[in-house]
C-alpha atoms as a PDB file:
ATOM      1  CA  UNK A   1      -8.796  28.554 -12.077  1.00  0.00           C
ATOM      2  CA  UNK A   2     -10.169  27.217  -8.863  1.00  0.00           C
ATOM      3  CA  UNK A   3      -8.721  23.410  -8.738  1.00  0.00           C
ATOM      4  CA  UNK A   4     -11.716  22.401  -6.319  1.00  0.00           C
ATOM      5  CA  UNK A   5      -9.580  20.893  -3.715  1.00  0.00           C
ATOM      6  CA  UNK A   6     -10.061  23.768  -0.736  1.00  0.00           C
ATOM      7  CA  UNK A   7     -10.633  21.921   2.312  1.00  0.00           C
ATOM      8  CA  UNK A   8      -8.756  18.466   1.144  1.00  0.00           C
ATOM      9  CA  UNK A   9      -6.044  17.173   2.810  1.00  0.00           C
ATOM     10  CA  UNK A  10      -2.393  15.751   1.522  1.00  0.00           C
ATOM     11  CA  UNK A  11       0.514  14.583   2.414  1.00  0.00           C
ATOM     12  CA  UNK A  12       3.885  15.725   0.984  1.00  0.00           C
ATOM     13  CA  UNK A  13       6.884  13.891   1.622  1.00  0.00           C
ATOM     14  CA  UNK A  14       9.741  15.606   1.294  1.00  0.00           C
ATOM     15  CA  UNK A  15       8.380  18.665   2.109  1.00  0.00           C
ATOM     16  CA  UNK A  16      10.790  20.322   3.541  1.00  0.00           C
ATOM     17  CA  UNK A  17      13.353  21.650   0.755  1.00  0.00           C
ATOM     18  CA  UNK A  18      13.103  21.736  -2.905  1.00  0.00           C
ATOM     19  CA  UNK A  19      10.406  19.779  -5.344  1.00  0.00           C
ATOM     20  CA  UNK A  20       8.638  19.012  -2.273  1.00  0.00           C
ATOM     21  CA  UNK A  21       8.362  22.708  -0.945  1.00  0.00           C
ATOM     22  CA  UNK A  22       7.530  23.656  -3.797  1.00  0.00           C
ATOM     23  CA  UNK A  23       4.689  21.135  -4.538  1.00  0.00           C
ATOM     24  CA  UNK A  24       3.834  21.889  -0.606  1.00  0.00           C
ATOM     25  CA  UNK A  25       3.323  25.797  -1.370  1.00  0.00           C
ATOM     26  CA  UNK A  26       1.445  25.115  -4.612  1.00  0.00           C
ATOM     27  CA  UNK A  27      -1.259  22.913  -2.828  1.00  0.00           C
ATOM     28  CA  UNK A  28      -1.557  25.233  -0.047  1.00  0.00           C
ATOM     29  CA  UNK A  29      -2.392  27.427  -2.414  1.00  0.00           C
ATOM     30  CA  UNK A  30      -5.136  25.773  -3.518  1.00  0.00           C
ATOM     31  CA  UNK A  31      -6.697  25.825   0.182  1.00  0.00           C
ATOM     32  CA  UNK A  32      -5.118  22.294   0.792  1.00  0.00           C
ATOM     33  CA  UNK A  33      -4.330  21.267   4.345  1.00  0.00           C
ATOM     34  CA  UNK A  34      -1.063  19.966   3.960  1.00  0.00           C
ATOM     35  CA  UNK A  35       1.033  18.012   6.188  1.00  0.00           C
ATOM     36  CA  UNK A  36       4.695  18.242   4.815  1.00  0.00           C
ATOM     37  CA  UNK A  37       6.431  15.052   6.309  1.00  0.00           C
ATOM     38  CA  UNK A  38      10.567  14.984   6.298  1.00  0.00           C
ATOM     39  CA  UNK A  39      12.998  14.501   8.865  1.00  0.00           C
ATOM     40  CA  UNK A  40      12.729  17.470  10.549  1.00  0.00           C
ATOM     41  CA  UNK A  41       8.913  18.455  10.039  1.00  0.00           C
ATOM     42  CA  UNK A  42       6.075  18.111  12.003  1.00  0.00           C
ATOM     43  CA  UNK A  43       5.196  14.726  10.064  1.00  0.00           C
ATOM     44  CA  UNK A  44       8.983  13.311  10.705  1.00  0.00           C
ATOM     45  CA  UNK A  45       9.819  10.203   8.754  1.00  0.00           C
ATOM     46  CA  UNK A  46      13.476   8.972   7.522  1.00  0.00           C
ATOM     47  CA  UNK A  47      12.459   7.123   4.631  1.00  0.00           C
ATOM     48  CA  UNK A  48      15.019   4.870   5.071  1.00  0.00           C
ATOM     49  CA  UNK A  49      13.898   3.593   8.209  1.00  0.00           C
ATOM     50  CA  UNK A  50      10.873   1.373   8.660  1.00  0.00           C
ATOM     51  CA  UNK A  51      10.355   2.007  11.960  1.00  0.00           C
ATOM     52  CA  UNK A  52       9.677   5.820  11.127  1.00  0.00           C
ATOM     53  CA  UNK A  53       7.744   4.538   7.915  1.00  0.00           C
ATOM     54  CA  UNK A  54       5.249   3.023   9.835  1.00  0.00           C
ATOM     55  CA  UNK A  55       5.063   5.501  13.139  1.00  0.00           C
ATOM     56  CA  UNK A  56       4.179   8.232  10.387  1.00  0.00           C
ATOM     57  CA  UNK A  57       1.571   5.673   8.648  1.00  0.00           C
ATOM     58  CA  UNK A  58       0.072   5.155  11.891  1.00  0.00           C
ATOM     59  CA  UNK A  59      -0.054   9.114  12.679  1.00  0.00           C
ATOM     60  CA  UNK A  60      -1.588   9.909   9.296  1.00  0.00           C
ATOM     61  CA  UNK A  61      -4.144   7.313   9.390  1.00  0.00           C
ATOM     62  CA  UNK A  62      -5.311   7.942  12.980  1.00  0.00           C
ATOM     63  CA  UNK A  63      -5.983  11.771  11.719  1.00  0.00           C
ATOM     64  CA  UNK A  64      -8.269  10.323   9.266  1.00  0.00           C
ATOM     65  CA  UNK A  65      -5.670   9.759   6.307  1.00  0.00           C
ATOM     66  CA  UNK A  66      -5.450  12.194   2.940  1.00  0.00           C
ATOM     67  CA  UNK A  67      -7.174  13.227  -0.027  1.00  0.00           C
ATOM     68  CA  UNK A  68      -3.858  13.577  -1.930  1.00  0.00           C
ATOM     69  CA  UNK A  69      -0.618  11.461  -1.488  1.00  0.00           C
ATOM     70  CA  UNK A  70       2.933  13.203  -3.054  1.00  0.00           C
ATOM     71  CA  UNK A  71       5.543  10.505  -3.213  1.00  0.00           C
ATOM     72  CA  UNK A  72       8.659  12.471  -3.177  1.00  0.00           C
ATOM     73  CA  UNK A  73      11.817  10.727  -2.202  1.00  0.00           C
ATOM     74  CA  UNK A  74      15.521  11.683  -2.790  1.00  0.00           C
ATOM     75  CA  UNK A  75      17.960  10.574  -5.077  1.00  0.00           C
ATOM     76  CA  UNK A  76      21.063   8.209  -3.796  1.00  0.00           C
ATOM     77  CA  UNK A  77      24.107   8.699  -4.743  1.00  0.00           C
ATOM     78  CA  UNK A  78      25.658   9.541  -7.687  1.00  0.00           C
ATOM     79  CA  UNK A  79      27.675   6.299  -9.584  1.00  0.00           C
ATOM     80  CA  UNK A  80      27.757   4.213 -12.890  1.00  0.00           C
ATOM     81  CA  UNK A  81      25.989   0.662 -12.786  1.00  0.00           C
ATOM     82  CA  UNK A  82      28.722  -1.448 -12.627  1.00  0.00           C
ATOM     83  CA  UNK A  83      30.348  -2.047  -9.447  1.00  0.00           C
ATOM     84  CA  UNK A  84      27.850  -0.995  -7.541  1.00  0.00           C
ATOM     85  CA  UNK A  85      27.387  -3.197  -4.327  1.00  0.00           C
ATOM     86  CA  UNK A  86      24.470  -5.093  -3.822  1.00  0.00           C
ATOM     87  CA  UNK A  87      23.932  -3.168  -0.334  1.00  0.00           C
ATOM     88  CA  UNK A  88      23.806   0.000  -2.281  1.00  0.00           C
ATOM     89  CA  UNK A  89      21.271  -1.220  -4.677  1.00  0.00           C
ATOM     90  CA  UNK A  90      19.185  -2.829  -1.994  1.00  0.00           C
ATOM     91  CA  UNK A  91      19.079   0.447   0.453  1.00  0.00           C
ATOM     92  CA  UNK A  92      18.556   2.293  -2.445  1.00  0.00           C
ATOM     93  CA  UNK A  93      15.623   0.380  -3.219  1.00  0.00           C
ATOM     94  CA  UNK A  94      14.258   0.401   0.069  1.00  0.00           C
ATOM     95  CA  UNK A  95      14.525   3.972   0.491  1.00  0.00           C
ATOM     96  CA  UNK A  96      12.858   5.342  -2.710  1.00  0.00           C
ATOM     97  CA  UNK A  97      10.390   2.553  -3.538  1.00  0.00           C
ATOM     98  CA  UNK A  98       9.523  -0.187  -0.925  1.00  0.00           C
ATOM     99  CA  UNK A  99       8.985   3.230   1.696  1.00  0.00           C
ATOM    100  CA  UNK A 100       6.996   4.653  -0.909  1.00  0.00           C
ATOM    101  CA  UNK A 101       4.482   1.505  -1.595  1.00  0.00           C
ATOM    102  CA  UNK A 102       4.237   0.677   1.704  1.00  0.00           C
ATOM    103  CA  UNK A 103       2.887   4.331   2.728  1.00  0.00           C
ATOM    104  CA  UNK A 104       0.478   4.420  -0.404  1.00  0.00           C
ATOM    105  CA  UNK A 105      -0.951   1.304  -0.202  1.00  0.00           C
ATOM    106  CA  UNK A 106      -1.758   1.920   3.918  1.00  0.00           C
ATOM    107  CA  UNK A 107      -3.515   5.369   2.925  1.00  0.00           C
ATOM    108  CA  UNK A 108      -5.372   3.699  -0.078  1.00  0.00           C
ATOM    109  CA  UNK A 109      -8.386   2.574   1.617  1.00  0.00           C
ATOM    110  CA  UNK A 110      -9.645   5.527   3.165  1.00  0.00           C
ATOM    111  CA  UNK A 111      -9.497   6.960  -0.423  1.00  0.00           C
ATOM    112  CA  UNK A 112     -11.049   4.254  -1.741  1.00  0.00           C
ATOM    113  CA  UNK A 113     -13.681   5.132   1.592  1.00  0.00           C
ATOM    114  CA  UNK A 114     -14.514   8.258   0.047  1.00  0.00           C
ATOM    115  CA  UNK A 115     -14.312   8.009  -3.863  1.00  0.00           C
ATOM    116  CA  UNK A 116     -11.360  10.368  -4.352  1.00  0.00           C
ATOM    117  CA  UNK A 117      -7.911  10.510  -4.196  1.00  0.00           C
ATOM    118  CA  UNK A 118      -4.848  11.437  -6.305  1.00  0.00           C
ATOM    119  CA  UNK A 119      -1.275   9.723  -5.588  1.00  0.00           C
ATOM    120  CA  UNK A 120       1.450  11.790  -7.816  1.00  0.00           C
ATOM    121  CA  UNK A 121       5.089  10.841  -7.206  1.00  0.00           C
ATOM    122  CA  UNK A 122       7.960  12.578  -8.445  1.00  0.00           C
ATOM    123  CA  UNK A 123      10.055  10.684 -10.254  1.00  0.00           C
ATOM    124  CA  UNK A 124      12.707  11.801 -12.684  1.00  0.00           C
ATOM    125  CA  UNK A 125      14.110  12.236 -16.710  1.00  0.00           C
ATOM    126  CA  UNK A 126      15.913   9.401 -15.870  1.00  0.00           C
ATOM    127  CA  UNK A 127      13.115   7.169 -16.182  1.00  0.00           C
ATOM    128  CA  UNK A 128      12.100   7.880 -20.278  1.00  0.00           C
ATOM    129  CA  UNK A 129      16.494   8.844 -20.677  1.00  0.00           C
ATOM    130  CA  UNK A 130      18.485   7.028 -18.388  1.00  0.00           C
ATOM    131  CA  UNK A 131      21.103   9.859 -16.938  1.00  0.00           C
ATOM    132  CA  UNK A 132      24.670   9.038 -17.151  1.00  0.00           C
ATOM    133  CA  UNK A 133      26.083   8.521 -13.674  1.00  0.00           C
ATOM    134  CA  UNK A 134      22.813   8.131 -12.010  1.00  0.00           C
ATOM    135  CA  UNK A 135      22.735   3.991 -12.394  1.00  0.00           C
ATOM    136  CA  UNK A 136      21.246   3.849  -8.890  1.00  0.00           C
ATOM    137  CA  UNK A 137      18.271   6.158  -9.510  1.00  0.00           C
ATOM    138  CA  UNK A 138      17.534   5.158 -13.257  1.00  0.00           C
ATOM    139  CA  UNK A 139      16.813   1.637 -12.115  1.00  0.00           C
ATOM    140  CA  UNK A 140      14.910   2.281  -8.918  1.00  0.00           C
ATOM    141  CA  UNK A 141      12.505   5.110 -10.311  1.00  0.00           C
ATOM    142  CA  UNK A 142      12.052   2.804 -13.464  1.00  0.00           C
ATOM    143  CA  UNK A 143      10.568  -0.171 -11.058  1.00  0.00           C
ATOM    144  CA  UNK A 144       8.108   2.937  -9.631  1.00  0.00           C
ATOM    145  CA  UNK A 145       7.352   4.038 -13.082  1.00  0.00           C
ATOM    146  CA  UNK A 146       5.862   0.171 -13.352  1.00  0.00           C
ATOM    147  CA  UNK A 147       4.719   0.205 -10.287  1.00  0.00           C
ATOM    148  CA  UNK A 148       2.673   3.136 -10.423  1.00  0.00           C
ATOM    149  CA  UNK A 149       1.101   2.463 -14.297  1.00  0.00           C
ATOM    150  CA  UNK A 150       0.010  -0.664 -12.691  1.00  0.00           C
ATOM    151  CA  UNK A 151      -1.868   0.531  -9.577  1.00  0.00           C
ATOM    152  CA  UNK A 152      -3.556   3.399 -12.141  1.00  0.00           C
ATOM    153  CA  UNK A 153      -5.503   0.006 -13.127  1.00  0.00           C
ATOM    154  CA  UNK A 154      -6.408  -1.430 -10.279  1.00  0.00           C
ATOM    155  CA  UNK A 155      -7.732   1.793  -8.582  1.00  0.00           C
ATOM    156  CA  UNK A 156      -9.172   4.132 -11.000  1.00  0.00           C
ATOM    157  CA  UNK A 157     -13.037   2.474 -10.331  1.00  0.00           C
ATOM    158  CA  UNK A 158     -12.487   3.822  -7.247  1.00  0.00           C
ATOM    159  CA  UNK A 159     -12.007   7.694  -8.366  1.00  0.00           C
ATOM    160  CA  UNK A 160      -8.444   7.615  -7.703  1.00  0.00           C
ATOM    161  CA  UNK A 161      -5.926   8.758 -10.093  1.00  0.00           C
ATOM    162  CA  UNK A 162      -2.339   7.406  -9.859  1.00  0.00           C
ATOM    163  CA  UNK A 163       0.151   9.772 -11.841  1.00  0.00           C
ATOM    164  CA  UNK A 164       4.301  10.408 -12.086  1.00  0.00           C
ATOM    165  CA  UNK A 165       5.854  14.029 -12.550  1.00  0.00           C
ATOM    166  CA  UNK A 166       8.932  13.441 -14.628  1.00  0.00           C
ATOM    167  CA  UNK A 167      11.277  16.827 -13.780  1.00  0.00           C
ATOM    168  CA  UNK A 168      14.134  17.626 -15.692  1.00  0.00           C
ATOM    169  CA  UNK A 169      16.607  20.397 -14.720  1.00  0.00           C
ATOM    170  CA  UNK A 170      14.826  22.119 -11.313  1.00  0.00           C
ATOM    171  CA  UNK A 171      16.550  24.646  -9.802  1.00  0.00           C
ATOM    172  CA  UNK A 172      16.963  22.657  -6.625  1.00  0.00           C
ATOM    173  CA  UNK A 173      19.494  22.069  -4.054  1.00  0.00           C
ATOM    174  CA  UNK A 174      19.586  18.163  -5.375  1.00  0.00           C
ATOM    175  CA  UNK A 175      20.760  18.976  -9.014  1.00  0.00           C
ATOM    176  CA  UNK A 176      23.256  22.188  -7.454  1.00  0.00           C
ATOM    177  CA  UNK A 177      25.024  18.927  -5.876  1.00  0.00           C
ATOM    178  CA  UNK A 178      24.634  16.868  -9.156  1.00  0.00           C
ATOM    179  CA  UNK A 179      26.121  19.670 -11.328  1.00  0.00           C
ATOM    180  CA  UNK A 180      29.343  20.517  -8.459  1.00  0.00           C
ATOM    181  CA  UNK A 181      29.467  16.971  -8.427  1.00  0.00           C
ATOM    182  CA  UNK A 182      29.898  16.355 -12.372  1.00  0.00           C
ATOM    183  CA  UNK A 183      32.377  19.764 -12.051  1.00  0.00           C
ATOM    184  CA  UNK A 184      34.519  17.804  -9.911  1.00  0.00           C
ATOM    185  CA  UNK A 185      34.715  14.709 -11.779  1.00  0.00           C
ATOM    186  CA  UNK A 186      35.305  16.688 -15.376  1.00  0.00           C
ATOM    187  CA  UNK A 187      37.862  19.468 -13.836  1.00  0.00           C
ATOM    188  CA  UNK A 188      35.934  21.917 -15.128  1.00  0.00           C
ATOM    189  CA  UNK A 189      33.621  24.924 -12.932  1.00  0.00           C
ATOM    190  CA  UNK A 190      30.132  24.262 -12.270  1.00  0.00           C
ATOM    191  CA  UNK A 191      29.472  27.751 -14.411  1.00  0.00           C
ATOM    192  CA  UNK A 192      30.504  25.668 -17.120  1.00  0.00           C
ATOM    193  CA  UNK A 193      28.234  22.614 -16.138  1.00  0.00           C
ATOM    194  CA  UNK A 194      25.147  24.817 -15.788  1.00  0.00           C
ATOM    195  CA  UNK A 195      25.945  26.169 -19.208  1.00  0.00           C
ATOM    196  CA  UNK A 196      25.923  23.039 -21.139  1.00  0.00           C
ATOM    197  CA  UNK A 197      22.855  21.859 -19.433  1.00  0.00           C
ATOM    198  CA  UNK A 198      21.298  25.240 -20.421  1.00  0.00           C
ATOM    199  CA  UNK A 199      22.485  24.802 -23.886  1.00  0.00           C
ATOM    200  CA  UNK A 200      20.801  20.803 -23.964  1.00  0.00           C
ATOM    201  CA  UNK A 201      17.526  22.751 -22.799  1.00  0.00           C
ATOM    202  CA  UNK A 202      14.951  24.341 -25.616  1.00  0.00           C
ATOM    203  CA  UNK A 203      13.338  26.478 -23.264  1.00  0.00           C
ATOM    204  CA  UNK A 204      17.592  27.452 -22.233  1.00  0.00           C
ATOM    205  CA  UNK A 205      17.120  27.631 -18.448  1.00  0.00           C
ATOM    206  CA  UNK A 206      16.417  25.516 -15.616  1.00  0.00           C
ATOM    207  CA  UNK A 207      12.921  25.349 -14.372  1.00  0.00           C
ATOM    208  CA  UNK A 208      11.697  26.845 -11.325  1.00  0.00           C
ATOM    209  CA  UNK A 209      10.548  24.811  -8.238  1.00  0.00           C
ATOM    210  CA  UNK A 210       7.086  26.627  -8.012  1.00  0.00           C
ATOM    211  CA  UNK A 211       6.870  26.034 -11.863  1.00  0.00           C
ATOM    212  CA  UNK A 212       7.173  22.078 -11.239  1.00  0.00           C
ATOM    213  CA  UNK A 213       4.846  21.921  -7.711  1.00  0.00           C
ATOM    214  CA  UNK A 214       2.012  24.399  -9.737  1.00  0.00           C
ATOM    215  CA  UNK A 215       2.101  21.226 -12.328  1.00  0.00           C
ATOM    216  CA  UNK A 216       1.388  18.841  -9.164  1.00  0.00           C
ATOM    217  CA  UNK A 217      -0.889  21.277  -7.726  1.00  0.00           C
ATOM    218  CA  UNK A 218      -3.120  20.084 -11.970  1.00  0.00           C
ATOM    219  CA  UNK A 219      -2.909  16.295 -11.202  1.00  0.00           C
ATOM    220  CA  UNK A 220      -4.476  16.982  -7.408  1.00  0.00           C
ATOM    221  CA  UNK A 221      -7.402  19.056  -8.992  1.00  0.00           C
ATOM    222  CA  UNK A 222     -11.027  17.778  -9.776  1.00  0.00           C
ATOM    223  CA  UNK A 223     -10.053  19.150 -13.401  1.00  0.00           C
ATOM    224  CA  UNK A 224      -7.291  16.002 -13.657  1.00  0.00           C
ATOM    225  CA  UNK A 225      -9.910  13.201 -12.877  1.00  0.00           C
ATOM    226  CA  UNK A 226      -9.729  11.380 -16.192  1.00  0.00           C
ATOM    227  CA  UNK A 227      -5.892  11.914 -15.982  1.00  0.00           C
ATOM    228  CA  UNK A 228      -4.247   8.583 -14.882  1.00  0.00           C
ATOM    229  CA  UNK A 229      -1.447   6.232 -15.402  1.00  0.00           C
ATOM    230  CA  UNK A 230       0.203   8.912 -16.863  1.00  0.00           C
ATOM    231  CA  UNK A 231       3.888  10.519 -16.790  1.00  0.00           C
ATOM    232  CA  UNK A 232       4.218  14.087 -17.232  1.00  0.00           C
ATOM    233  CA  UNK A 233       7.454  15.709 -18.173  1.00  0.00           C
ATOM    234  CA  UNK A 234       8.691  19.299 -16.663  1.00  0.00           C
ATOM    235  CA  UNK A 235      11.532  19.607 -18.100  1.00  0.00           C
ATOM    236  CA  UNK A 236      11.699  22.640 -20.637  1.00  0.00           C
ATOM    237  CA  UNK A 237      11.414  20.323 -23.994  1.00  0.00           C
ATOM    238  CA  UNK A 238      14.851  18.778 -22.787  1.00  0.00           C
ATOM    239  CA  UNK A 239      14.152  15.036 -23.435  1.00  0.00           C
ATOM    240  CA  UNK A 240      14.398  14.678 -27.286  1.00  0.00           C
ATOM    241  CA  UNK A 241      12.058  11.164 -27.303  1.00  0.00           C
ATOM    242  CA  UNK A 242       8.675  11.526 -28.292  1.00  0.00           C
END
């Protein structure tokens, strides 16, 4: 199926390992010009620096901005929600959502310039089934999750589509380091991990990264326009909730 989006543009944070190679490769599939921003790409931005925020911004915008904005930040660290420290929760916040608004709503009017756009951000189970462990990233991708429904609202007159991928258990280098991590807590091997994860998954195996980004690659296409405000599990059937 051609997704009509040959000669678009996007922007991928992330892009350089994992969901956002993945979601990268899928769109440049599609004929997409993408410009994969990350801390050692040609786009370079450390999310959790402002300065860098806005110097990439700036660079994007003075190019002539994007047809298709992939919010893709990465997870903090692992930890239960009490005792956290309040510096934790605030760079945590910073990092994954305040970076993230501040970069969609500074590419939203040349969108709104041409009619079109899609903004998809990755966000996580965690927000429908709150992960054990995870207290950090449950709470911060749950104030996107609200964040994003509401902009759907505001900007779908303008032909842009605001949208949340919800993955589960990705092969990725992010949830290898989750499951060694739980495998050192427990005192028990991360073959073991993997296999009750597998077990807790209908589809019994962890999805592929191209698998996820070819879902992405949908909610860019002229086929998704009357898709918005949505989130869209990828997760093999693992959350139970309807």
């Amino acid at each position: 199926m051609d997704f009509g989006l040959s000669g678009k543009r996007a922007l991928v944070l992330g892009a350089s390992r994992g969901l956002g190679a993945a979601i990268a490769a899928a769109l440049a599939a599609e004929g997409v010009t993408v410009l994969g921003a990350s801390r050692s790409g040609d786009y370079t931005v450390d999310l959790a620096d402002k300065a860098s925020v806005a110097a990439l911004i700036d660079k994007v915008r003075t190019e002539g901005g994007v047809d298709i904005l992939v919010n893709n930040s990465g997870g903090p660290k692992a930890g239960p929600a009490q005792g956290q420290a309040t510096a934790d929760w605030v760079a945590a916040f910073e990092t994954m959502a305040t970076s993230l608004y501040a970069v969609t709503d500074a590419l939203l009017p040349q969108m709104i310039e041409r009619k079109f756009g899609r903004i998809i951000t990755v966000g996580s189970s965690g927000v429908v089934a709150p992960i054990a462990g995870l207290a950090l990233s449950n709470a911060v991708r749950g104030a996107i999750a609200g964040w994003s429904k509401t902009l759907a609202a505001e900007v779908a007159k303008h032909g842009i589509t605001v949208n949340m991928v919800l993955p589960g258990r990705i092969d990725t280098d992010r949830v290898r380091e989750l499951d060694q991590g739980k495998a050192g807590r427990t005192g028990t091997s991360v073959e073991a991990v993997q296999e009750a994860s597998r077990n807790d998954i209908p589809a019994g195996r962890y999805g592929r990264p191209e698998e996820f980004g070819a879902v992405v690659a949908f909610l860019a296409s002229q086929q998704a326009s009357y898709v918005t405000g949505s989130m869209l599990r990828v997760d093999g059937g693992m959350i139970k909730g309807l």
